[in-house]
Protein backbone atom coordinates (compact mmCIF):
# COMPACT_ATOMS: atom_id res chain seq x y z
CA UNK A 1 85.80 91.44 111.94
CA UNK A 2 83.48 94.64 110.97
CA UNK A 3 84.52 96.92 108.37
CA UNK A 4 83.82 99.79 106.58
CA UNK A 5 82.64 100.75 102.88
CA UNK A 6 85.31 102.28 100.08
CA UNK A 7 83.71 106.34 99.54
CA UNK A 8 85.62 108.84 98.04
CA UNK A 9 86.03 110.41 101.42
CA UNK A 10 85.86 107.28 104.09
CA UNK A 11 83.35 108.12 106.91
CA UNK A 12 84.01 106.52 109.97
CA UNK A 13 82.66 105.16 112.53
CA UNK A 14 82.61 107.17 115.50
CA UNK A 15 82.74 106.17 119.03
CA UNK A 16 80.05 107.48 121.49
CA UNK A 17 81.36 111.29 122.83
CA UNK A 18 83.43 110.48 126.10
CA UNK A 19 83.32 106.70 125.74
CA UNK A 20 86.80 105.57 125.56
CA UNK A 21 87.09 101.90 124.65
CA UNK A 22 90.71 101.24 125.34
CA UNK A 23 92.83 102.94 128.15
CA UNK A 24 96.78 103.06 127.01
CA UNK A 25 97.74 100.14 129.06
CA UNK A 26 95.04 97.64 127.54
CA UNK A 27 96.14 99.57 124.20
CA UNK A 28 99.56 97.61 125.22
CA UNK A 29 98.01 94.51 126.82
CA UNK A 30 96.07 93.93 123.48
CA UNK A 31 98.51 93.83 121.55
CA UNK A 32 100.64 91.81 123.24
CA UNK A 33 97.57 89.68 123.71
CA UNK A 34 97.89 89.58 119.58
CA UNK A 35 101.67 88.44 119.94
CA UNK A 36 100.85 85.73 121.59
CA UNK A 37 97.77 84.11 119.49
CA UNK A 38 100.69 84.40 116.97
CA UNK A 39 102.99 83.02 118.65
CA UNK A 40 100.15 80.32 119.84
CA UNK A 41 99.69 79.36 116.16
CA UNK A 42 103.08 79.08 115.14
CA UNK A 43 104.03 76.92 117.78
CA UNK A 44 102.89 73.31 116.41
CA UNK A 45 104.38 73.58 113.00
CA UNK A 46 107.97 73.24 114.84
CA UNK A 47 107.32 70.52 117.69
CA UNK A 48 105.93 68.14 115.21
CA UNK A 49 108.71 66.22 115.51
CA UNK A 50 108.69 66.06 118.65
CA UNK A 51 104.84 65.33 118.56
CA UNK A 52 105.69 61.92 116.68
CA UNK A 53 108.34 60.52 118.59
CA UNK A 54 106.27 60.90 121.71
CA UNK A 55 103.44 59.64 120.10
CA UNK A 56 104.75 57.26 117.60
CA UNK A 57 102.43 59.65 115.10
CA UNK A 58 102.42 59.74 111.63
CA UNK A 59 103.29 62.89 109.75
CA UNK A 60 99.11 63.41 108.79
CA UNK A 61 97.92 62.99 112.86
CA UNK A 62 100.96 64.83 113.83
CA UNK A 63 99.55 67.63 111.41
CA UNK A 64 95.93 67.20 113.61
CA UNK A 65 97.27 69.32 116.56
CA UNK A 66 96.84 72.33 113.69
CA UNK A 67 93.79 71.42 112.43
CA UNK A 68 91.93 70.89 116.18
CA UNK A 69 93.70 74.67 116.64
CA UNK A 70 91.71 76.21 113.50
CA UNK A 71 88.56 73.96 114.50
CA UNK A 72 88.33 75.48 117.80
CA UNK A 73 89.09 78.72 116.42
CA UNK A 74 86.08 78.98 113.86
CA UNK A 75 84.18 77.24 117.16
CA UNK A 76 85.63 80.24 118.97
CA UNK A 77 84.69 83.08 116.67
CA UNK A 78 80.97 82.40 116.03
CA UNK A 79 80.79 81.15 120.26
CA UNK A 80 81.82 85.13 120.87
CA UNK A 81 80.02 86.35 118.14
CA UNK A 82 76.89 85.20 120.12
CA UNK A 83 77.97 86.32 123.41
CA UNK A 84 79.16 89.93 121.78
CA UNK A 85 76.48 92.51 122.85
CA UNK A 86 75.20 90.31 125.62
CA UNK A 87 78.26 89.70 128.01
CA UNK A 88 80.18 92.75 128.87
CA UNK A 89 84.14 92.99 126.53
CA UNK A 90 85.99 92.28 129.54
CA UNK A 91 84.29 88.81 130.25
CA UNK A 92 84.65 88.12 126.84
CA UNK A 93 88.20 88.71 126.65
CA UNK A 94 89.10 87.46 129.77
CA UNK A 95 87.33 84.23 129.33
CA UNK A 96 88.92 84.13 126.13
CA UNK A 97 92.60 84.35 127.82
CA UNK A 98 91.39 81.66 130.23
CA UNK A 99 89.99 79.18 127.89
CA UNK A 100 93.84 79.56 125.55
CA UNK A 101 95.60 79.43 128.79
CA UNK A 102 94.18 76.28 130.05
CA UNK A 103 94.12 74.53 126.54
CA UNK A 104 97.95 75.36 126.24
CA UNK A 105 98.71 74.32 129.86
CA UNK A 106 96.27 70.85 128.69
CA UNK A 107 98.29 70.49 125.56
CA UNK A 108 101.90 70.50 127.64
CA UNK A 109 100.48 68.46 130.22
CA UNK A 110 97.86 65.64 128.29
CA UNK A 111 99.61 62.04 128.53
CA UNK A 112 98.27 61.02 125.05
CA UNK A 113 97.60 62.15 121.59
CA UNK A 114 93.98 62.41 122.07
CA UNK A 115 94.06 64.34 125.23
CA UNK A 116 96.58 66.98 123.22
CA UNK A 117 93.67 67.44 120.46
CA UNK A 118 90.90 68.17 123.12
CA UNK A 119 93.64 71.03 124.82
CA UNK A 120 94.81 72.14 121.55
CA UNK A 121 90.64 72.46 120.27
CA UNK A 122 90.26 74.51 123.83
CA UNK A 123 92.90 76.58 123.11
CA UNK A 124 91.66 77.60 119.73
CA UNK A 125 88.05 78.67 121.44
CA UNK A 126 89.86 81.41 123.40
CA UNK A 127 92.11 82.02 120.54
CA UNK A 128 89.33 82.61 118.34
CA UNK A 129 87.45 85.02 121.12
CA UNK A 130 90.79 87.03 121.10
CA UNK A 131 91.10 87.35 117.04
CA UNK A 132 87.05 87.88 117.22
CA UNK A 133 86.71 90.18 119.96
CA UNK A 134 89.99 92.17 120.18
CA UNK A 135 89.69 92.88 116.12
CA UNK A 136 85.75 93.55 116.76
CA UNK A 137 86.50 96.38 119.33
CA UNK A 138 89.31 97.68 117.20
CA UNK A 139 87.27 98.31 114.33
CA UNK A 140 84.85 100.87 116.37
CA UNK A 141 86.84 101.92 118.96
CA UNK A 142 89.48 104.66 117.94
CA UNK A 143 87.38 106.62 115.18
CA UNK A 144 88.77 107.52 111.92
CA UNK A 145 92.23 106.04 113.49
CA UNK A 146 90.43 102.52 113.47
CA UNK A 147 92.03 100.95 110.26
CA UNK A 148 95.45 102.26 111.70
CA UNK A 149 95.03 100.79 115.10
CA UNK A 150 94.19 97.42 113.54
CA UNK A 151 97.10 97.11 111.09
CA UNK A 152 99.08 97.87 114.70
CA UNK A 153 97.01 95.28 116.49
CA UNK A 154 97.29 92.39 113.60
CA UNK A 155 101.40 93.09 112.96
CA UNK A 156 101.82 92.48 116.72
CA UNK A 157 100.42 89.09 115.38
CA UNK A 158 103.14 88.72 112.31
CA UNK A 159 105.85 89.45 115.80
CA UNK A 160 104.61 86.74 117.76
CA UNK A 161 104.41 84.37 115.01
CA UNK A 162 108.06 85.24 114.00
CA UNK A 163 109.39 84.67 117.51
CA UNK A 164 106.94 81.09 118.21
CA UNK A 165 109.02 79.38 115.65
CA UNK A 166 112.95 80.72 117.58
CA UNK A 167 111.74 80.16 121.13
CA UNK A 168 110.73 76.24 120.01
CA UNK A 169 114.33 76.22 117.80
CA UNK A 170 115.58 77.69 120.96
CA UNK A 171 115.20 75.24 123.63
CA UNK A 172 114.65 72.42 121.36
CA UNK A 173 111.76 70.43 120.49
CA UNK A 174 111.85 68.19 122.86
CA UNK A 175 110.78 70.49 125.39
CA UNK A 176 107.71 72.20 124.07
CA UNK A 177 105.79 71.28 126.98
CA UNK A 178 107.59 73.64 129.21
CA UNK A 179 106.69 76.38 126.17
CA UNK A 180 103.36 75.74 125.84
CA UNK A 181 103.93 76.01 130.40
CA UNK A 182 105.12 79.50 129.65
CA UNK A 183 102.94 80.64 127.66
CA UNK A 184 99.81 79.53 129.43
CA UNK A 185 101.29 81.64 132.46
CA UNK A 186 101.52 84.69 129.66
CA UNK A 187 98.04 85.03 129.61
CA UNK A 188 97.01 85.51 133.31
CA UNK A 189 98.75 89.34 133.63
CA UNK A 190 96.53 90.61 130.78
CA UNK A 191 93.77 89.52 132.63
CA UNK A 192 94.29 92.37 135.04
CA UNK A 193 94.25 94.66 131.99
CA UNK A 194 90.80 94.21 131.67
CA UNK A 195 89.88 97.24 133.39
CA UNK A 196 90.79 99.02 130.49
CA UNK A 197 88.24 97.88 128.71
CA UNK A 198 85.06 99.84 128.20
CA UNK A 199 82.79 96.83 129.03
CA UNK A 200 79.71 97.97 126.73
CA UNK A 201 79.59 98.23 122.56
CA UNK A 202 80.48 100.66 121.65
CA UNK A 203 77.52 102.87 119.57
CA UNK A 204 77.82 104.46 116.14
CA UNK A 205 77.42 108.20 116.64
CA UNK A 206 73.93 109.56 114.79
CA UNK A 207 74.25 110.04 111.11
CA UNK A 208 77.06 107.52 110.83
CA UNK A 209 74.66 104.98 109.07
CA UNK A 210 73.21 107.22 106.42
CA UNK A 211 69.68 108.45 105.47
CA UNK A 212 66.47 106.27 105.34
CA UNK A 213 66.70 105.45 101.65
CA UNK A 214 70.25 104.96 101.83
CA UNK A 215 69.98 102.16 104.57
CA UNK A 216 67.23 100.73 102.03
CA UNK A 217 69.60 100.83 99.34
CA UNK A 218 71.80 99.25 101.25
CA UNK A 219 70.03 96.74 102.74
CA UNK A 220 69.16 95.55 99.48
CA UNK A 221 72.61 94.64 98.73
CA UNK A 222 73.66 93.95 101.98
CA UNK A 223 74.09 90.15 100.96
CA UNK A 224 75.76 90.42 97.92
CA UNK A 225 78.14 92.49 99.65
CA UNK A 226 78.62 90.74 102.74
CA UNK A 227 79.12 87.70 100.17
CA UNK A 228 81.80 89.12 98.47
CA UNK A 229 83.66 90.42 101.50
CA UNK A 230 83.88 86.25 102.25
CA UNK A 231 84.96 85.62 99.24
CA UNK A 232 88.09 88.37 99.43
CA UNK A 233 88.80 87.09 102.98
CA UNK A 234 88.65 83.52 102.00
CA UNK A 235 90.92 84.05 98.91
CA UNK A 236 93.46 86.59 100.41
CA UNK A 237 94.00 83.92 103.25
CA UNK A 238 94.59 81.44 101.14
CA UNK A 239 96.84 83.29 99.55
CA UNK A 240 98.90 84.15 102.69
CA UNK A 241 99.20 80.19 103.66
CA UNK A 242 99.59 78.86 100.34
CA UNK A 243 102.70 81.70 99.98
CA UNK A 244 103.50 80.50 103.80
CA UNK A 245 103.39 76.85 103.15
CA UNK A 246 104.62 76.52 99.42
CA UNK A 247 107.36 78.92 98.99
CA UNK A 248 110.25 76.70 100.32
CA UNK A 249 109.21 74.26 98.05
CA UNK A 250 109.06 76.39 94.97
CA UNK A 251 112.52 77.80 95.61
CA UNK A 252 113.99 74.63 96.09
CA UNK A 253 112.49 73.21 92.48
CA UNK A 254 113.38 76.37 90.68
CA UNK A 255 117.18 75.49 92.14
CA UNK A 256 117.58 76.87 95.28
CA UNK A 257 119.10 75.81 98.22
CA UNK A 258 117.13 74.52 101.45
CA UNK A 259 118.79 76.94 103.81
CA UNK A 260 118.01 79.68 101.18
CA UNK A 261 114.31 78.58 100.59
CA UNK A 262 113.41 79.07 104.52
CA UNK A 263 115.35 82.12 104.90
CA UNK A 264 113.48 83.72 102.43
CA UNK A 265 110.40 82.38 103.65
CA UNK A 266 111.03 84.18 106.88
CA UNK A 267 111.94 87.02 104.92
CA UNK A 268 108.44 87.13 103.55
CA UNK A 269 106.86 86.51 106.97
CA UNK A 270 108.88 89.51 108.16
CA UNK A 271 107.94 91.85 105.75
CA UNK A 272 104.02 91.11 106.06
CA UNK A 273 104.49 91.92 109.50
CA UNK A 274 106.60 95.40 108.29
CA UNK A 275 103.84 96.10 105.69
CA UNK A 276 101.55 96.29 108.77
CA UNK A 277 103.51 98.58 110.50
CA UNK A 278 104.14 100.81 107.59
CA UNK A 279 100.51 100.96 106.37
CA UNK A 280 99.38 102.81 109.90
CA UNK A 281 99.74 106.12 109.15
CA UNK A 282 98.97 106.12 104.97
CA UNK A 283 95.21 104.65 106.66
CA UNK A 284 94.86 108.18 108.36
CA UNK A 285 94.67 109.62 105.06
CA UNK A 286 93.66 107.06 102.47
CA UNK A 287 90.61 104.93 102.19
CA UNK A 288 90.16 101.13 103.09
CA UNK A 289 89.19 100.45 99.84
CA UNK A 290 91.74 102.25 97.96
CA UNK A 291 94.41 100.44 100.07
CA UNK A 292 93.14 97.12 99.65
CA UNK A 293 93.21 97.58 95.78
CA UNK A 294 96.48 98.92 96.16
CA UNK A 295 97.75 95.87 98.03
CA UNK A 296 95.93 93.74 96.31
CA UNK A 297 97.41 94.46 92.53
CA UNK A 298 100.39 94.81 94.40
CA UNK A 299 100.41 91.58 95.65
CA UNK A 300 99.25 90.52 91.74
CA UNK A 301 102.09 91.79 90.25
CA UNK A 302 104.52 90.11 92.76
CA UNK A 303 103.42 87.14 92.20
CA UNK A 304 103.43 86.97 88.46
CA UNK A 305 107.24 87.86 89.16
CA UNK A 306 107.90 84.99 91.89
CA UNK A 307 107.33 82.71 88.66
CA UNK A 308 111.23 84.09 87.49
CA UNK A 309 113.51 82.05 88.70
CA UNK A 310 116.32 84.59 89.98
CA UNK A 311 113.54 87.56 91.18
CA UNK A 312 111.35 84.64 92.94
CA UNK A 313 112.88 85.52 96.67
CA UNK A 314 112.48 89.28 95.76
CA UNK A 315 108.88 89.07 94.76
CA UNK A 316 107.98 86.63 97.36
CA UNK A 317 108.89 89.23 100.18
CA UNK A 318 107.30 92.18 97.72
CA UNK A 319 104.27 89.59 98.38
CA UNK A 320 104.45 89.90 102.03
CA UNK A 321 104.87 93.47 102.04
CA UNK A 322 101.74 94.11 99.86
CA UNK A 323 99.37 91.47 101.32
CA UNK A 324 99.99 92.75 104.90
CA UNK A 325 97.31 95.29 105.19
CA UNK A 326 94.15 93.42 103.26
CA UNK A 327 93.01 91.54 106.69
CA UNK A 328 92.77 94.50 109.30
CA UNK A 329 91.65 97.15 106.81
CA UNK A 330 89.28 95.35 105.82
CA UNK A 331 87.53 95.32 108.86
CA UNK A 332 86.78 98.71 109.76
CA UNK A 333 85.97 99.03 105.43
CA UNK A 334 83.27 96.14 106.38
CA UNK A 335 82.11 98.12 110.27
CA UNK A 336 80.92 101.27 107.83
CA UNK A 337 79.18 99.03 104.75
CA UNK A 338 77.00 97.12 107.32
CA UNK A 339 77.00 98.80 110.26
CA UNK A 340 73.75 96.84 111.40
CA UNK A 341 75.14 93.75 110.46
CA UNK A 342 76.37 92.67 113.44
CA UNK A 343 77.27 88.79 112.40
CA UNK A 344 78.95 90.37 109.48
CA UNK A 345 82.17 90.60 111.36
CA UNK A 346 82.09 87.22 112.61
CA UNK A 347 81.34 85.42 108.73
CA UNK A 348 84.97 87.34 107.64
CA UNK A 349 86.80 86.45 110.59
CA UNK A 350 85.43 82.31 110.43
CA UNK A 351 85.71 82.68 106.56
CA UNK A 352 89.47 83.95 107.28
CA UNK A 353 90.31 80.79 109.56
CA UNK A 354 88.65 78.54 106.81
CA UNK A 355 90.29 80.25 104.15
CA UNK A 356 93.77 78.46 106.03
CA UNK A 357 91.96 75.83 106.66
CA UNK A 358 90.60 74.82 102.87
CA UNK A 359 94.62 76.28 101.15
CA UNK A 360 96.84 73.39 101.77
CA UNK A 361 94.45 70.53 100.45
CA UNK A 362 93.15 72.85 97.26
CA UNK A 363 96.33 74.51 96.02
CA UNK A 364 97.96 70.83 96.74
CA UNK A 365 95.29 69.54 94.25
CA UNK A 366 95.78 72.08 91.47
CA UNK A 367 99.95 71.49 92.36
CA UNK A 368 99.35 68.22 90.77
CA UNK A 369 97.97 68.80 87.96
CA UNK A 370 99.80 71.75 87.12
CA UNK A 371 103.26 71.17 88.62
CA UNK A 372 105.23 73.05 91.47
CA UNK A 373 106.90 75.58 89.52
CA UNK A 374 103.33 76.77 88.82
CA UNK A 375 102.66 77.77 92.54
CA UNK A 376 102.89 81.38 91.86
CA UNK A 377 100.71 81.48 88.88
CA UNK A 378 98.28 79.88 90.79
CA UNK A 379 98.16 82.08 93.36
CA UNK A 380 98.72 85.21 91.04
CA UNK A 381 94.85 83.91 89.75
CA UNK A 382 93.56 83.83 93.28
CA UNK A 383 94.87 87.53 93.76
CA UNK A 384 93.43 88.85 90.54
CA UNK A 385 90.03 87.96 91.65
CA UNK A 386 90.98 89.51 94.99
CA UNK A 387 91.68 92.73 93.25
CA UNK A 388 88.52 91.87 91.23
CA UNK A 389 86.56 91.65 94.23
CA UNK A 390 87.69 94.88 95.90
CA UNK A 391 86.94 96.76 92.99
CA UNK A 392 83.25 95.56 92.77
CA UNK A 393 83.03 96.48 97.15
CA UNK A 394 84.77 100.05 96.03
CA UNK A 395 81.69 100.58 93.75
CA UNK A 396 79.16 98.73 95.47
CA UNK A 397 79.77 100.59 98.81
CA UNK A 398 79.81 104.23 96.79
CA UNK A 399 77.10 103.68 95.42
CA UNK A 400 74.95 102.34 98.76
CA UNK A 401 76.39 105.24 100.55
CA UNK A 402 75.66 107.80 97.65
CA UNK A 403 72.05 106.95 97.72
CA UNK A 404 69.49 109.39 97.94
């Protein structure tokens, strides 16, 4: 996911004169397209059960079908990432749909464990060219509305993965098969929405990329600061599953009922997707990198309160609400520090699936040393170098771009 650099007065990337990259329906198409790699990821969590009994699986290769997901998903994102620039958008988008379509229709359809994992890893390749490519044109493709656009595109996400979780409550379990059907059939209309889709990259206008001593300047940082836009990504996703996954469990020790616990968890879930919504039109007027630091001590604060017993399902969905705009605007933020770096998008958007990856086993290890009721200190830590690390980008990219 490109991004953009934090300047007192953001400049933006700018989109070739006349080249529009989206038309309004693949505006619409894309984002639905974003509902349903939500609704893609959140599917698995709920048919686990239904997983073992099929299977006779234990709960750890029941958990697999996840893990294959996020595999094929980093596999997905640095596949694209290859192919971006050298196959034309719509191929990559629509091979993208294809490849999720036939792993979910593999996944409902495989007679044995093994033969799920291979669908659900073939799934997560197109998955992963969706969240690479649809996040990558994003970034360039509406101007200085860019970071706007993409908190749109990404709370689409939050919806789908809201609504995976009721329609697998909804029929049951049992008959996730005949979801995973549906949504493989989901896919095939957007493929027609493809004509939308300007089919080249789109170019930086002239003077976007700054003078000849400031690209020096900027090259000579350019891997510190591409390092450090890992690191946010890595930590603020691992904030967002370890909130995700440990919540219910810290509300329950702190004395909270179950019911209670994953209603608020929703809660938070719901809000994230809210914050994303809300954020849209304060990025027409404020920088990335002052929202990010916003969010981010936001996010700080909230979860140094989440460690109070009675304010814990307040703060958590203060949490969600804060965190929400970090992932999409960073990437335009990123687009404008290293605008040559093109594999600059693709380390943020595999360091964001890692991230997800790497938080259940770590914050599970430092839960046992530390206890359960210390889940939101934990990840209170993890957010203050998050704010940390935005504030180093916010002077790092001011000064590359100030350069003589």
């Amino acid at each position: 996911m490109p991004d953009m650099p934090t300047v007192q007065e953001v400049k933006h990337l700018q989109v070739a004169s006349g080249a529009r990259v989206f038309s309004p329906a693949a505006v619409v198409a894309s984002c639905f397209g974003f509902m349903l790699i939500g609704a893609l990821q959140a599917f698995y969590g709920p048919a686990i059960p239904a997983f073992r009994e099929e299977f006779g699986l234990s709960p750890s290769a029941a958990g697999l079908g996840l893990s294959a997901h996020f595999t094929g998903g980093v596999a997905g994102v640095l596949l694209f990432d290859r192919l971006y620039g050298r196959m034309g958008n719509r191929r990559i988008l629509g091979l993208s749909y294809l490849l999720m379509g036939l792993g979910a229709a593999g996944f409902a359809l495989a007679p044995n464990w093994p033969g799920c994992l291979a669908a659900a890893l073939l799934a997560g390749f197109g998955f992963g060219g969706i969240d690479y490519g649809l996040n990558q044109l994003f970034a360039v493709g509406f101007g200085h509305r860019s970071t706007a656009m993409l908190n749109i595109l990404n709370a689409h996400f939050g919806i789908g993965a809201i609504l995976g979780p009721a329609v697998i409550a909804t029929v049951g379990a049992e008959h996730y098969p005949a979801v995973f059907l549906a949504f493989a059939a989901a896919n095939l209309p957007l493929l027609l929405c493809l004509r939308g889709v300007r089919d080249r990259v789109p170019q930086p206008a002239a003077g976007t990329s700054g003078g000849e001593a400031g690209g020096s300047a900027l090259g000579r940082s350019l891997g510190s600061v591409l390092a450090v836009f890992v690191a946010l990504y890595v930590l603020h996703v691992g904030i967002e599953a370890g909130v995700g996954g440990w919540e219910p469990t810290h509300l329950e020790t702190v004395g909270y009922g179950a019911g209670a616990a994953a209603t608020a968890t929703s809660v938070y879930w719901l809000m994230m997707t809210v914050g994303r919504f809300l954020v849209a039109p304060i990025a027409l007027r404020y920088s990335p990198g002052t929202i990010i630091a916003v969010s981010c001590a936001g996010t700080t604060v909230c979860l140094l309160l989440a460690a109070v017993p009675w304010l814990a399902p307040y703060a958590y969905a203060g949490v969600g609400l804060f965190i929400a705009p970090i992932f999409p605007t960073g990437l335009p933020w990123l687009n404008e520090a290293a605008p040559r770096a093109r594999r600059a998008g693709a380390l943020v958007i595999a360091a964001s699936l890692v991230g997800g990856v790497a938080a259940g086993p770590t914050l599970g290890k430092a839960i046992e040393w530390s206890g359960v009721r210390a889940v939101p200190l934990l990840l209170c830590a993890v957010s203050a170098l998050c704010l940390l690390a935005t504030l180093w980008l916010i002077r790092a990219t001011t000064s590359n771009s100030s350069a003589p």
